[in-house]
PDB file of N, CA and C in Angstrom:
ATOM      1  N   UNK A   1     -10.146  -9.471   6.940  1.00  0.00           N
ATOM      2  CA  UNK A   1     -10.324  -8.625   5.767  1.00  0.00           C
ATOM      3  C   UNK A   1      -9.375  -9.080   4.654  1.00  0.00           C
ATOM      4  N   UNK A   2     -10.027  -8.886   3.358  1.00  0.00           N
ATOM      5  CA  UNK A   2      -9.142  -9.677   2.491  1.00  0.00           C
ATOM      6  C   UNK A   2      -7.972  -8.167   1.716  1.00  0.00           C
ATOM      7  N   UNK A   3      -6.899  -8.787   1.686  1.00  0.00           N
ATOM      8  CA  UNK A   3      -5.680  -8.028   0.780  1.00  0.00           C
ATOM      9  C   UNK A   3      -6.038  -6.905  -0.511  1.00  0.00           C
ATOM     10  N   UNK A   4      -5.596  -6.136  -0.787  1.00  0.00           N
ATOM     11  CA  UNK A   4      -6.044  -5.508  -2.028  1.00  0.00           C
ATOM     12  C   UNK A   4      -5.744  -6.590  -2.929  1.00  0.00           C
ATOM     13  N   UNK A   5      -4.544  -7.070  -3.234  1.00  0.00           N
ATOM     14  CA  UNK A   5      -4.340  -8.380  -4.649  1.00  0.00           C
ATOM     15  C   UNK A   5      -5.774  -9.347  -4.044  1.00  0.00           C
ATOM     16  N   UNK A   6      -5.961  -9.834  -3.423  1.00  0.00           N
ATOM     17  CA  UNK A   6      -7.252 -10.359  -3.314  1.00  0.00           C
ATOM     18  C   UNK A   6      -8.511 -10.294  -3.597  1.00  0.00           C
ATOM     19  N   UNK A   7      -8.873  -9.289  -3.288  1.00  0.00           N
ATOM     20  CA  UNK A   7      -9.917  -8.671  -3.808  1.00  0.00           C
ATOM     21  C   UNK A   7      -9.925  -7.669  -5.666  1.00  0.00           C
ATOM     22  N   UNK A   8      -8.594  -7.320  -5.481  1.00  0.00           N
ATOM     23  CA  UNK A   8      -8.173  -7.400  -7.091  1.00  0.00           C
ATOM     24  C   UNK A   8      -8.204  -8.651  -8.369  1.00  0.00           C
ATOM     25  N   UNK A   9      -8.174  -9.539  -7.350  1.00  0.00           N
ATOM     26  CA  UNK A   9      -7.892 -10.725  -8.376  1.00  0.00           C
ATOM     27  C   UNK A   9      -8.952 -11.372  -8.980  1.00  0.00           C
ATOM     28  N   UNK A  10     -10.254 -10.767  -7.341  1.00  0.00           N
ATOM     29  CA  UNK A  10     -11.572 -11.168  -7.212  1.00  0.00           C
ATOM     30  C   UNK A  10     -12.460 -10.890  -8.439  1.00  0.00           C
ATOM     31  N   UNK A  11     -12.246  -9.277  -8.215  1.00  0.00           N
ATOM     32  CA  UNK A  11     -12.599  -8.733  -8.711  1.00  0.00           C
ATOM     33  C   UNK A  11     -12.489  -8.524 -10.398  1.00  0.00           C
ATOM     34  N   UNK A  12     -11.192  -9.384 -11.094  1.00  0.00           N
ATOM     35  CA  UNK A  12     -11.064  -8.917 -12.767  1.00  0.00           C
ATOM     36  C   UNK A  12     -11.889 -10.285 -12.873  1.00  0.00           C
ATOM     37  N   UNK A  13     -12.030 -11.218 -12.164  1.00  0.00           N
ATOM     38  CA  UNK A  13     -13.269 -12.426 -13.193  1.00  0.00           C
ATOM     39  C   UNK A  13     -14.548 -12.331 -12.784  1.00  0.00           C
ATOM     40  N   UNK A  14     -14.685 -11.397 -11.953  1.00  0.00           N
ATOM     41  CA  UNK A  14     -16.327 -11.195 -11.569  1.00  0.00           C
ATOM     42  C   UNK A  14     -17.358 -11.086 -12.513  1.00  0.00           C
ATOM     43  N   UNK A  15     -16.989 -10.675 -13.830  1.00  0.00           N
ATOM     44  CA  UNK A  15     -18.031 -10.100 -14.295  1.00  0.00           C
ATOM     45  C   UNK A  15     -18.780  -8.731 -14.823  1.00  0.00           C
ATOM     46  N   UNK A  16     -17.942  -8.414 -13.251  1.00  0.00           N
ATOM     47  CA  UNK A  16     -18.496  -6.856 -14.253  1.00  0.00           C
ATOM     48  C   UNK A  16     -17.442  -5.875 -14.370  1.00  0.00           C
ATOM     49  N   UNK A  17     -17.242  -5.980 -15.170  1.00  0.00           N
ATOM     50  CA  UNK A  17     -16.147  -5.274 -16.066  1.00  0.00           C
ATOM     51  C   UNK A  17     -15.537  -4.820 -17.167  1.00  0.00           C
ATOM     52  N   UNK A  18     -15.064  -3.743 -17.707  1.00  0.00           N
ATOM     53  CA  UNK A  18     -15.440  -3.251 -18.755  1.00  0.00           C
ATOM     54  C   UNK A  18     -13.919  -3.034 -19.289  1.00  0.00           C
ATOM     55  N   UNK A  19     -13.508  -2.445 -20.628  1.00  0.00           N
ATOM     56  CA  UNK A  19     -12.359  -1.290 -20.842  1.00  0.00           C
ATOM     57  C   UNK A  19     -11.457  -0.859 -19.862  1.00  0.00           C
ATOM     58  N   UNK A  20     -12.589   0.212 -19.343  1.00  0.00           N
ATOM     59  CA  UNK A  20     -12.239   1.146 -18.604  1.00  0.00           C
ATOM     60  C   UNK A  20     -11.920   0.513 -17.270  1.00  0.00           C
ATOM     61  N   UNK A  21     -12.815  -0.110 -16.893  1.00  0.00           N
ATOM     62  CA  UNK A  21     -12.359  -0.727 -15.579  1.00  0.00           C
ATOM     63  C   UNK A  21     -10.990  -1.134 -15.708  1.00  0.00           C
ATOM     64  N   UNK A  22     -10.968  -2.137 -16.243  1.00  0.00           N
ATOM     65  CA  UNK A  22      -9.556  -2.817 -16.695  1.00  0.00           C
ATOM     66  C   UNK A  22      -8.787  -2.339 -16.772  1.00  0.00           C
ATOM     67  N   UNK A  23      -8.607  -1.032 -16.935  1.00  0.00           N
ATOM     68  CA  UNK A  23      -7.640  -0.050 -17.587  1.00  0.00           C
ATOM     69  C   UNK A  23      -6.950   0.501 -16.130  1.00  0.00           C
ATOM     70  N   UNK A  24      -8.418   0.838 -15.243  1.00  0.00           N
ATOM     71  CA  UNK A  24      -7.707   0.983 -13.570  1.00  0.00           C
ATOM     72  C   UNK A  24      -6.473   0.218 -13.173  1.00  0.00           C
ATOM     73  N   UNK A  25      -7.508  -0.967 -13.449  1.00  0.00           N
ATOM     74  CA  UNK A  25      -6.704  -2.767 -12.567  1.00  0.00           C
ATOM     75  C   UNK A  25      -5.473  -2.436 -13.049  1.00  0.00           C
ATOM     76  N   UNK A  26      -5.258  -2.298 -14.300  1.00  0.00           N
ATOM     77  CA  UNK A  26      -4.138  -2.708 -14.798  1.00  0.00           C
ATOM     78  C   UNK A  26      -2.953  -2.210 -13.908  1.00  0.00           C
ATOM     79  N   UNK A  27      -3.287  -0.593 -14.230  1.00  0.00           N
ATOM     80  CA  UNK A  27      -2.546   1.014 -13.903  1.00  0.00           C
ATOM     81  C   UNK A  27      -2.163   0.436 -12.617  1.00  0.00           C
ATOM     82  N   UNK A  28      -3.394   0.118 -12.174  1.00  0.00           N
ATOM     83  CA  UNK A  28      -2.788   0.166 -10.221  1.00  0.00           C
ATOM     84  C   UNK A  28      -1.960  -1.137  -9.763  1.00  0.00           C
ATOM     85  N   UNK A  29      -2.184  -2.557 -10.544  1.00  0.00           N
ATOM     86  CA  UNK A  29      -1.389  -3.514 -10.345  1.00  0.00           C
ATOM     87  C   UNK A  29      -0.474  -3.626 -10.844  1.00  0.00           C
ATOM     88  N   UNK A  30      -0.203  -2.643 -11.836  1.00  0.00           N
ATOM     89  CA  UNK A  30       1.211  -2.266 -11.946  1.00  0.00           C
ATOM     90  C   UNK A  30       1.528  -3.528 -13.328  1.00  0.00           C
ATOM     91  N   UNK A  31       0.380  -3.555 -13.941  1.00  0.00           N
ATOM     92  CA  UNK A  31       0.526  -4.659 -15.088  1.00  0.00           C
ATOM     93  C   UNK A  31       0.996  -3.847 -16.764  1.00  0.00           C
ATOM     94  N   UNK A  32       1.406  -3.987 -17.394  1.00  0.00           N
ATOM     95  CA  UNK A  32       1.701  -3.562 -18.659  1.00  0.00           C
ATOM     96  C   UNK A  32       0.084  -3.607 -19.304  1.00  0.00           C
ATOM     97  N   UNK A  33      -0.526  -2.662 -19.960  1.00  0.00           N
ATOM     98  CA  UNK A  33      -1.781  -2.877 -21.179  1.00  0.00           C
ATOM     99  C   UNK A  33      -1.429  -2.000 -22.136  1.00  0.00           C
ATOM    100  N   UNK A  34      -2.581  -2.220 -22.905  1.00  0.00           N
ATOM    101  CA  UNK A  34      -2.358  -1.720 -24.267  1.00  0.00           C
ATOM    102  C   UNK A  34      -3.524  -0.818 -24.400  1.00  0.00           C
ATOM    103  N   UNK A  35      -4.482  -1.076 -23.242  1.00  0.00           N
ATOM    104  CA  UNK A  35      -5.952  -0.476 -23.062  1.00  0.00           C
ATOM    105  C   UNK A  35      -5.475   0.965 -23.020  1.00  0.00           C
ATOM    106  N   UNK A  36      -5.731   1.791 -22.724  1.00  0.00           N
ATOM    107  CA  UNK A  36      -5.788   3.226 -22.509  1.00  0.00           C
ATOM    108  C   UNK A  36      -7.375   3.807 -22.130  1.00  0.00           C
ATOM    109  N   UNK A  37      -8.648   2.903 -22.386  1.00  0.00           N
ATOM    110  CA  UNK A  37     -10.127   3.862 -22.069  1.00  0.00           C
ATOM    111  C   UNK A  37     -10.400   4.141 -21.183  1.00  0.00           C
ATOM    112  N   UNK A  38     -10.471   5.650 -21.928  1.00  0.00           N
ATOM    113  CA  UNK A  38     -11.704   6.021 -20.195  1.00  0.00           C
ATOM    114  C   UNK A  38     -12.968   5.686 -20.354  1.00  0.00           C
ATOM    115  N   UNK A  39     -13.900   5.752 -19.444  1.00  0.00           N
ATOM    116  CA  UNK A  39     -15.041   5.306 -19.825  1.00  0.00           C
ATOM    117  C   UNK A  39     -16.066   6.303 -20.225  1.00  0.00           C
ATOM    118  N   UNK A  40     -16.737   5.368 -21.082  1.00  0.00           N
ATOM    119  CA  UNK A  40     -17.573   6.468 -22.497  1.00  0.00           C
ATOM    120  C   UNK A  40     -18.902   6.544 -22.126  1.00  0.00           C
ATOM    121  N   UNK A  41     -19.493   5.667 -21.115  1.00  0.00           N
ATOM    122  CA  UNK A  41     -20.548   6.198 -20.897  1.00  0.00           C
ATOM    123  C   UNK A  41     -21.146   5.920 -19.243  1.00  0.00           C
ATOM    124  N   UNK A  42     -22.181   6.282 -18.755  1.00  0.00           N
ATOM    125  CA  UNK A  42     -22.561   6.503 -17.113  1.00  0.00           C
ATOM    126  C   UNK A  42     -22.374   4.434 -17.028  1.00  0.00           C
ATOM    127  N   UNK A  43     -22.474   3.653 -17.767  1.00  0.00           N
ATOM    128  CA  UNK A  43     -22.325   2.157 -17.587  1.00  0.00           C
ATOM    129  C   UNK A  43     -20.873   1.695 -17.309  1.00  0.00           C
ATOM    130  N   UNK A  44     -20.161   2.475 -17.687  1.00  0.00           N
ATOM    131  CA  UNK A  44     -18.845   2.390 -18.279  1.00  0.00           C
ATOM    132  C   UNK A  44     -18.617   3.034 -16.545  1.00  0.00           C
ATOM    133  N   UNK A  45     -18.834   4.189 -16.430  1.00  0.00           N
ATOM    134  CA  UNK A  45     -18.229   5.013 -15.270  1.00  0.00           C
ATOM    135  C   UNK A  45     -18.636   3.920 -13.671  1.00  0.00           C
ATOM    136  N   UNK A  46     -20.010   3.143 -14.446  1.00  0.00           N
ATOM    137  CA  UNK A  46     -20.164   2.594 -12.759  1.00  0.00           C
ATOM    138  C   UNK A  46     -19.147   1.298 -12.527  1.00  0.00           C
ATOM    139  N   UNK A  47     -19.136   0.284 -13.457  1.00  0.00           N
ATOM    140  CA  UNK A  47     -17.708  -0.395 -13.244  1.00  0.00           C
ATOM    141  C   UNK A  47     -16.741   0.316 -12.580  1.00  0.00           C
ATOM    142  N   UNK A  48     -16.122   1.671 -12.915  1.00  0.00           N
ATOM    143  CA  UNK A  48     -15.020   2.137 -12.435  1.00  0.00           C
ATOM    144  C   UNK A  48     -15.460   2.564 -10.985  1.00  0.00           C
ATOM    145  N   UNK A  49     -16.646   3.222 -10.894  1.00  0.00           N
ATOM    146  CA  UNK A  49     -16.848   3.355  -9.421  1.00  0.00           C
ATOM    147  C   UNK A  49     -16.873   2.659  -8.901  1.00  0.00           C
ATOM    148  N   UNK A  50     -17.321   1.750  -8.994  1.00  0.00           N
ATOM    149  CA  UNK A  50     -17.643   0.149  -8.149  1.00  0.00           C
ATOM    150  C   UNK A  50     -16.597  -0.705  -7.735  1.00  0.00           C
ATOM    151  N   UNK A  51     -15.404  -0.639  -9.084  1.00  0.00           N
ATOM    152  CA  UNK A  51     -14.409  -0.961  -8.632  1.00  0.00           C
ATOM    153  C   UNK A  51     -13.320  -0.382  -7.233  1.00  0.00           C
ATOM    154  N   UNK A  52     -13.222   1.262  -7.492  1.00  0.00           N
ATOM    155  CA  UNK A  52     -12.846   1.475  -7.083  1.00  0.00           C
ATOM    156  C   UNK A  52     -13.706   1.988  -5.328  1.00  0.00           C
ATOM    157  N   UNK A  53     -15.233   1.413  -5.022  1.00  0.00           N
ATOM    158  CA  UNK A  53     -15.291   1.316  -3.758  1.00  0.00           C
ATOM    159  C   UNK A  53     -14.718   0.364  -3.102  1.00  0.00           C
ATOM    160  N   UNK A  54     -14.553  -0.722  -4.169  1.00  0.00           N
ATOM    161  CA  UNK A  54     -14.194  -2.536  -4.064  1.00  0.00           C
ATOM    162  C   UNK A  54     -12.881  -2.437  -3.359  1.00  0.00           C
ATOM    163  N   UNK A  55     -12.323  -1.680  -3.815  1.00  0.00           N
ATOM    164  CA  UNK A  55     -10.489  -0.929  -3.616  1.00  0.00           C
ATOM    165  C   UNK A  55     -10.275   0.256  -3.267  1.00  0.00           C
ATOM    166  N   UNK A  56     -11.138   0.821  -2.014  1.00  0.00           N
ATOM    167  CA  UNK A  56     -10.892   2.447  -1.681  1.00  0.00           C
ATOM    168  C   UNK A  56      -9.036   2.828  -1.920  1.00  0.00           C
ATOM    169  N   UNK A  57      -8.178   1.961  -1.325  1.00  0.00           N
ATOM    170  CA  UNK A  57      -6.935   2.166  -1.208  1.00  0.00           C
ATOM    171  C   UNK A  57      -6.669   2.455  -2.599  1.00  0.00           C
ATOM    172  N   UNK A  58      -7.315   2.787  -3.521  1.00  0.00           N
ATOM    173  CA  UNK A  58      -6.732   2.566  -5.280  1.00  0.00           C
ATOM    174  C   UNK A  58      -7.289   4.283  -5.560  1.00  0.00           C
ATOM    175  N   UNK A  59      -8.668   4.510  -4.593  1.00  0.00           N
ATOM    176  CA  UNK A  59      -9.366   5.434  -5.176  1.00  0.00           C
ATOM    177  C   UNK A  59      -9.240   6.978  -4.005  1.00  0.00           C
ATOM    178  N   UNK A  60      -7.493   6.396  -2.754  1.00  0.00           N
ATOM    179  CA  UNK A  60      -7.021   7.493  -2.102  1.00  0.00           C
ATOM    180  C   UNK A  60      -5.757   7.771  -2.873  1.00  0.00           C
ATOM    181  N   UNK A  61      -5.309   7.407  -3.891  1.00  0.00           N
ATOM    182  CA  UNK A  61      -4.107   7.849  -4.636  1.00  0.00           C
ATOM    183  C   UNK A  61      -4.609   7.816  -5.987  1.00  0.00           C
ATOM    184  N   UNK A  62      -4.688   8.194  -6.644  1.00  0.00           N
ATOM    185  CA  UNK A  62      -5.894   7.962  -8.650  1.00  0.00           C
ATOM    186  C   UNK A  62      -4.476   8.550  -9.440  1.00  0.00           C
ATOM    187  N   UNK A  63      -3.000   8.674  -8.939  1.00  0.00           N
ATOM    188  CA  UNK A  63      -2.290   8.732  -9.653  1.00  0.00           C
ATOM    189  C   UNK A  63      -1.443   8.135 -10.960  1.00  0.00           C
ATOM    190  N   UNK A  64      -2.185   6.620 -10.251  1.00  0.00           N
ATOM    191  CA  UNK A  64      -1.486   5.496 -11.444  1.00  0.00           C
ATOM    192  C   UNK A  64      -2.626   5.675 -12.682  1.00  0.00           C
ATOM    193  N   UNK A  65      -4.070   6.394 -12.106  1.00  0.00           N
ATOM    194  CA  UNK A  65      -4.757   6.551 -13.099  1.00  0.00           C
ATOM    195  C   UNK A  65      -4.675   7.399 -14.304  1.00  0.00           C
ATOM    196  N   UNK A  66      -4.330   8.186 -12.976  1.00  0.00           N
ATOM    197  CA  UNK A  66      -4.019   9.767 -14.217  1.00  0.00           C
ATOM    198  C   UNK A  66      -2.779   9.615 -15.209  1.00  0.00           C
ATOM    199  N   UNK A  67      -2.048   8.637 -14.754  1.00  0.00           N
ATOM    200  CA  UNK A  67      -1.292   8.700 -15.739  1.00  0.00           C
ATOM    201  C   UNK A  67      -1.223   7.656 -17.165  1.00  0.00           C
ATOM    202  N   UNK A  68      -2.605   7.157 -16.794  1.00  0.00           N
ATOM    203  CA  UNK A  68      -2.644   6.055 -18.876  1.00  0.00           C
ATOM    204  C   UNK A  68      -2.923   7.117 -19.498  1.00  0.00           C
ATOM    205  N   UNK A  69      -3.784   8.287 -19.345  1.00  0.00           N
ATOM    206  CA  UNK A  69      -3.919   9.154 -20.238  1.00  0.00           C
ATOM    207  C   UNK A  69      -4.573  10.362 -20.192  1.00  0.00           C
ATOM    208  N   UNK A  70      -4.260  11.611 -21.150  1.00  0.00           N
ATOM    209  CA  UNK A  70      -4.765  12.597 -21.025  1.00  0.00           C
ATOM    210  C   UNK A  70      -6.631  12.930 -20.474  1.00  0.00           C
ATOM    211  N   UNK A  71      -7.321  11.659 -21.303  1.00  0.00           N
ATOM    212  CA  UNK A  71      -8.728  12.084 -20.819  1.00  0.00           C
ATOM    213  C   UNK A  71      -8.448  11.270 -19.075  1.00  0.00           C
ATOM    214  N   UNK A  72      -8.025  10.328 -18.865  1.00  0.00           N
ATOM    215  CA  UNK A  72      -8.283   9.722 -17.524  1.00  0.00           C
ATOM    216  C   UNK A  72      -7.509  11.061 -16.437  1.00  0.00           C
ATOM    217  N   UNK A  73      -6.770  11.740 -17.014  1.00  0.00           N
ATOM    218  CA  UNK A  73      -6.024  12.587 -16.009  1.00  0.00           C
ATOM    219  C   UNK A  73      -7.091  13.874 -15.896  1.00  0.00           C
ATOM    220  N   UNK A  74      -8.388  13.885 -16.928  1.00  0.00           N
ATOM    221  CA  UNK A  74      -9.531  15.405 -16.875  1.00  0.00           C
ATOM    222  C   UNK A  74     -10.307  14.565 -15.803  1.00  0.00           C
ATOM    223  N   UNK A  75     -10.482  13.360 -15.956  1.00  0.00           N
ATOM    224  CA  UNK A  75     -11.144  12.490 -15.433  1.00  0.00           C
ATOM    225  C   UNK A  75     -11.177  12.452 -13.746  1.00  0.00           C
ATOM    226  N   UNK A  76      -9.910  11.865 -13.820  1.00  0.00           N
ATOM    227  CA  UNK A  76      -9.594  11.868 -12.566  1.00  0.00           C
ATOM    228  C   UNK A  76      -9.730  12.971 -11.341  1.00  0.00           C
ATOM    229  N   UNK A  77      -9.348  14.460 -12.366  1.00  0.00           N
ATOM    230  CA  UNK A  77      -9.247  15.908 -11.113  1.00  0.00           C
ATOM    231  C   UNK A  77     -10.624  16.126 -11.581  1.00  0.00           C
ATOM    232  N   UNK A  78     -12.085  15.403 -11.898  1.00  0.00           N
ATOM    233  CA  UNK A  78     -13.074  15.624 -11.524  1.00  0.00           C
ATOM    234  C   UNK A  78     -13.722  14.130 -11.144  1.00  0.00           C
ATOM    235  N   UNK A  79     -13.258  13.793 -10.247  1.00  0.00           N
ATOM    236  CA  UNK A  79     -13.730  12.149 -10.099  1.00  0.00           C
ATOM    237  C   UNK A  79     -14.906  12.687  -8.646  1.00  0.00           C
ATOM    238  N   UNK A  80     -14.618  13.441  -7.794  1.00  0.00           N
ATOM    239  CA  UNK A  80     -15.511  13.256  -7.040  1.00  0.00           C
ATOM    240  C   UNK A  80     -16.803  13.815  -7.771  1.00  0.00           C
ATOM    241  N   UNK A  81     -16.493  15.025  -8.074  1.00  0.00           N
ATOM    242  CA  UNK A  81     -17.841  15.089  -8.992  1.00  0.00           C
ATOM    243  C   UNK A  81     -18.995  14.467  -9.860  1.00  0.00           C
ATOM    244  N   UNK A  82     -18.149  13.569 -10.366  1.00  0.00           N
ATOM    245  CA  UNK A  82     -18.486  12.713 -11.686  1.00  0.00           C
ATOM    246  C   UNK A  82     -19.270  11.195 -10.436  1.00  0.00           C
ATOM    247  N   UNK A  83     -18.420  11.268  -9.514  1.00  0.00           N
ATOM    248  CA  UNK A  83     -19.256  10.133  -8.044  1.00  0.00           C
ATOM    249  C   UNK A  83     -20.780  10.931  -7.879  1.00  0.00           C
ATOM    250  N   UNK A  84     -20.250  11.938  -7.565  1.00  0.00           N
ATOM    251  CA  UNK A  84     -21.920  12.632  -7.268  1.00  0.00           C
ATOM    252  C   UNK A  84     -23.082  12.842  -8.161  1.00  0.00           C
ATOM    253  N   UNK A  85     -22.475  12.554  -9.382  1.00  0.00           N
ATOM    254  CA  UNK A  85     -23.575  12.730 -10.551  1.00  0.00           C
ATOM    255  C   UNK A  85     -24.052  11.234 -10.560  1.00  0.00           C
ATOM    256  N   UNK A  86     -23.389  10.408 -10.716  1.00  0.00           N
ATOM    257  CA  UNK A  86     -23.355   8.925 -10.596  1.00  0.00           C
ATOM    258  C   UNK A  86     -24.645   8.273  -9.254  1.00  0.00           C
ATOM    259  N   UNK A  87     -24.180   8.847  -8.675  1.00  0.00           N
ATOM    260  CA  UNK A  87     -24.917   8.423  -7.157  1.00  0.00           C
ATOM    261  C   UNK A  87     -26.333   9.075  -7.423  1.00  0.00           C
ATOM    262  N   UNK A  88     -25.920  10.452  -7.839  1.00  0.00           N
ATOM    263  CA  UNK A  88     -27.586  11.274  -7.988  1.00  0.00           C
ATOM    264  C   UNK A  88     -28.528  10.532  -8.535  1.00  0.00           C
ATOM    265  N   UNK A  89     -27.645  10.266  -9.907  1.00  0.00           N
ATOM    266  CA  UNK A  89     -28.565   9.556 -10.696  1.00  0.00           C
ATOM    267  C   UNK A  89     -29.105   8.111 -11.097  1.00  0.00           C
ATOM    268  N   UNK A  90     -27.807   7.167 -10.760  1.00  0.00           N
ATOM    269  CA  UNK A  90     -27.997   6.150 -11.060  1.00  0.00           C
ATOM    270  C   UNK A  90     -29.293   4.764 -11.015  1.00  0.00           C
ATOM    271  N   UNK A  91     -30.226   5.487  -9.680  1.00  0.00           N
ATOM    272  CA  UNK A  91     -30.908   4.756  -9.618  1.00  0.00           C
ATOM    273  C   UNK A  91     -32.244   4.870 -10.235  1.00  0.00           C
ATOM    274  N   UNK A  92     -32.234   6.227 -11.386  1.00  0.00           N
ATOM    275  CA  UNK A  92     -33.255   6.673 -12.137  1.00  0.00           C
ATOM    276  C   UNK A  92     -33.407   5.876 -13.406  1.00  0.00           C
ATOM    277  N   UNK A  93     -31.620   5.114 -13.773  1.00  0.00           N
ATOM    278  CA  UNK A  93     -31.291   4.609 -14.758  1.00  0.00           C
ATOM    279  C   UNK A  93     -31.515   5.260 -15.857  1.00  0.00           C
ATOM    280  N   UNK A  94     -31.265   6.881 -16.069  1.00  0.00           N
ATOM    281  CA  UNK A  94     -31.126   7.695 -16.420  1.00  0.00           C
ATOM    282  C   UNK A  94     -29.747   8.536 -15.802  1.00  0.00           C
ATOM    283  N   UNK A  95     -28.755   8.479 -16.272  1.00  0.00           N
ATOM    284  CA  UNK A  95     -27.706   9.559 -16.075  1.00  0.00           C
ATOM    285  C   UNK A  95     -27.449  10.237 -16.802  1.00  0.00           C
ATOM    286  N   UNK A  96     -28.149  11.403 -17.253  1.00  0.00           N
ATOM    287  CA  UNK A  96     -28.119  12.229 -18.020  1.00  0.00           C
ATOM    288  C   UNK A  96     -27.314  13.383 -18.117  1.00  0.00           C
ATOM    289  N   UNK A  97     -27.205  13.595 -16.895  1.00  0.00           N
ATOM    290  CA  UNK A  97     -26.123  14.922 -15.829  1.00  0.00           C
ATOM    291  C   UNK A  97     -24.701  14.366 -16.137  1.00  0.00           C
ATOM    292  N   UNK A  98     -24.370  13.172 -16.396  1.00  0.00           N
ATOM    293  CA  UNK A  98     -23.491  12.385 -16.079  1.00  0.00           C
ATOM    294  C   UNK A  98     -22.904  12.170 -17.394  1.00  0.00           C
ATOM    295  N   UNK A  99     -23.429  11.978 -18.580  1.00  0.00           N
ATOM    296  CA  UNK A  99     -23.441  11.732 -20.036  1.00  0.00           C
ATOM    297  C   UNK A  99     -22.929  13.049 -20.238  1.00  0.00           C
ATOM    298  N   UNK A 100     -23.506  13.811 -20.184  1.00  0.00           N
ATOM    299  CA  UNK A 100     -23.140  15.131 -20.530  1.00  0.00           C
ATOM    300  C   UNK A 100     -22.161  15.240 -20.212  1.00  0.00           C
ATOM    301  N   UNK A 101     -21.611  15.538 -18.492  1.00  0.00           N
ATOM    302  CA  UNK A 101     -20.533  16.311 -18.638  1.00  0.00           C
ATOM    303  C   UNK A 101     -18.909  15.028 -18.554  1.00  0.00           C
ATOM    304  N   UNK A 102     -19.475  13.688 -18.960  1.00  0.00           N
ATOM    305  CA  UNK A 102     -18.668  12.705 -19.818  1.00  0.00           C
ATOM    306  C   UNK A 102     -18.069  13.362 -21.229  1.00  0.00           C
ATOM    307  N   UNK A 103     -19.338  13.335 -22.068  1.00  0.00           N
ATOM    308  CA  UNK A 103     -19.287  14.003 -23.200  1.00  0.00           C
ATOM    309  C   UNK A 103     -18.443  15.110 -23.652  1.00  0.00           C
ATOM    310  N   UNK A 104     -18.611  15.672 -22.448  1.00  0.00           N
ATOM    311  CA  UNK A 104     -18.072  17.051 -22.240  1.00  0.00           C
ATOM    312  C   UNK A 104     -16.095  17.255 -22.236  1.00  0.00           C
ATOM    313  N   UNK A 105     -15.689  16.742 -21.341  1.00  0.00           N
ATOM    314  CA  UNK A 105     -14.511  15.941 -21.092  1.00  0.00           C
ATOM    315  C   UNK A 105     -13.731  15.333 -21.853  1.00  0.00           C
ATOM    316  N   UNK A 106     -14.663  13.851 -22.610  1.00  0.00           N
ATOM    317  CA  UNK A 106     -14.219  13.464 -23.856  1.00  0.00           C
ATOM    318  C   UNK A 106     -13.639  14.511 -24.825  1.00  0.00           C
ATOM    319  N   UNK A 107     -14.725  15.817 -25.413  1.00  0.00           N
ATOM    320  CA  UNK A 107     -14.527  16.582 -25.971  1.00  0.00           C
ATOM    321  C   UNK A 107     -12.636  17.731 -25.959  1.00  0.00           C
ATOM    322  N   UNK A 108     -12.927  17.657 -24.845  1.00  0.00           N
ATOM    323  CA  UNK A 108     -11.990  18.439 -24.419  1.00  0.00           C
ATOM    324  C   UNK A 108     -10.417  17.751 -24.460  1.00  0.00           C
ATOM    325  N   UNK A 109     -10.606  17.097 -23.635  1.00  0.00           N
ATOM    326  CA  UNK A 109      -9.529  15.416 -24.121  1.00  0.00           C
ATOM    327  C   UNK A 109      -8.938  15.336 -25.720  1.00  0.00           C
ATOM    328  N   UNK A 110      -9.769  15.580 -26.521  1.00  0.00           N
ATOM    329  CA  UNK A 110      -9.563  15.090 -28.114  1.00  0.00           C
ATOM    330  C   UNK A 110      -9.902  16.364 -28.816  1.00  0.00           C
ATOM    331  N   UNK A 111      -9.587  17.653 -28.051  1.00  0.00           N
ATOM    332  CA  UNK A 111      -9.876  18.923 -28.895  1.00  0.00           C
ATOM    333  C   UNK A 111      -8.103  19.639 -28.831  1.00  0.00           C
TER     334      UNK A 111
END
């Protein structure tokens, strides 16, 4: 089985990756950024899920997450939720459930 830095390392030139993703990697490898996004939309959120199945060990502690920023910390104390909307929907390629209560969050974040 390969190392978390391994599969971390794998994982930032793969391809699919966004902001937000990046913004995980960073937090959890303990790298300095300048990024701060959460992710803005259900495209945005599946990078981060994906990543973090890639790296369960990243996605049993989400503390380094919660702390780049206020929306990643609304984010985070609804992450399983935001998995289940994700999963519901994703293969409709419609996440609509998911947009919303993104939207929603964002809002709240910057109100």
């Amino acid at each position: 089985m390969k190392t978390i830095n391994q599969r971390a390392h794998e994982w930032i030139v793969s391809g699919d990756t966004g902001m937000s993703s990046k913004a995980i990697w960073a937090a959890c490898m303990g790298v300095k950024s300048n990024n701060a996004m959460a992710p803005s939309d259900p495209a945005d959120f599946g990078r981060c899920y994906r990543l973090l199945k890639l790296i369960p060990e990243w996605a049993k502690d989400m503390q380094a997450i919660s702390d780049i920023s206020l929306e990643w910390a609304l984010l985070v104390a609804r992450w399983n939720e935001f998995c289940g909307l994700y999963e519901a929907e994703y293969k409709t390629g419609k996440c609509s459930k998911l947009y919303t209560a993104m939207k929603e969050l964002q809002k709240q974040a910057h109100s």
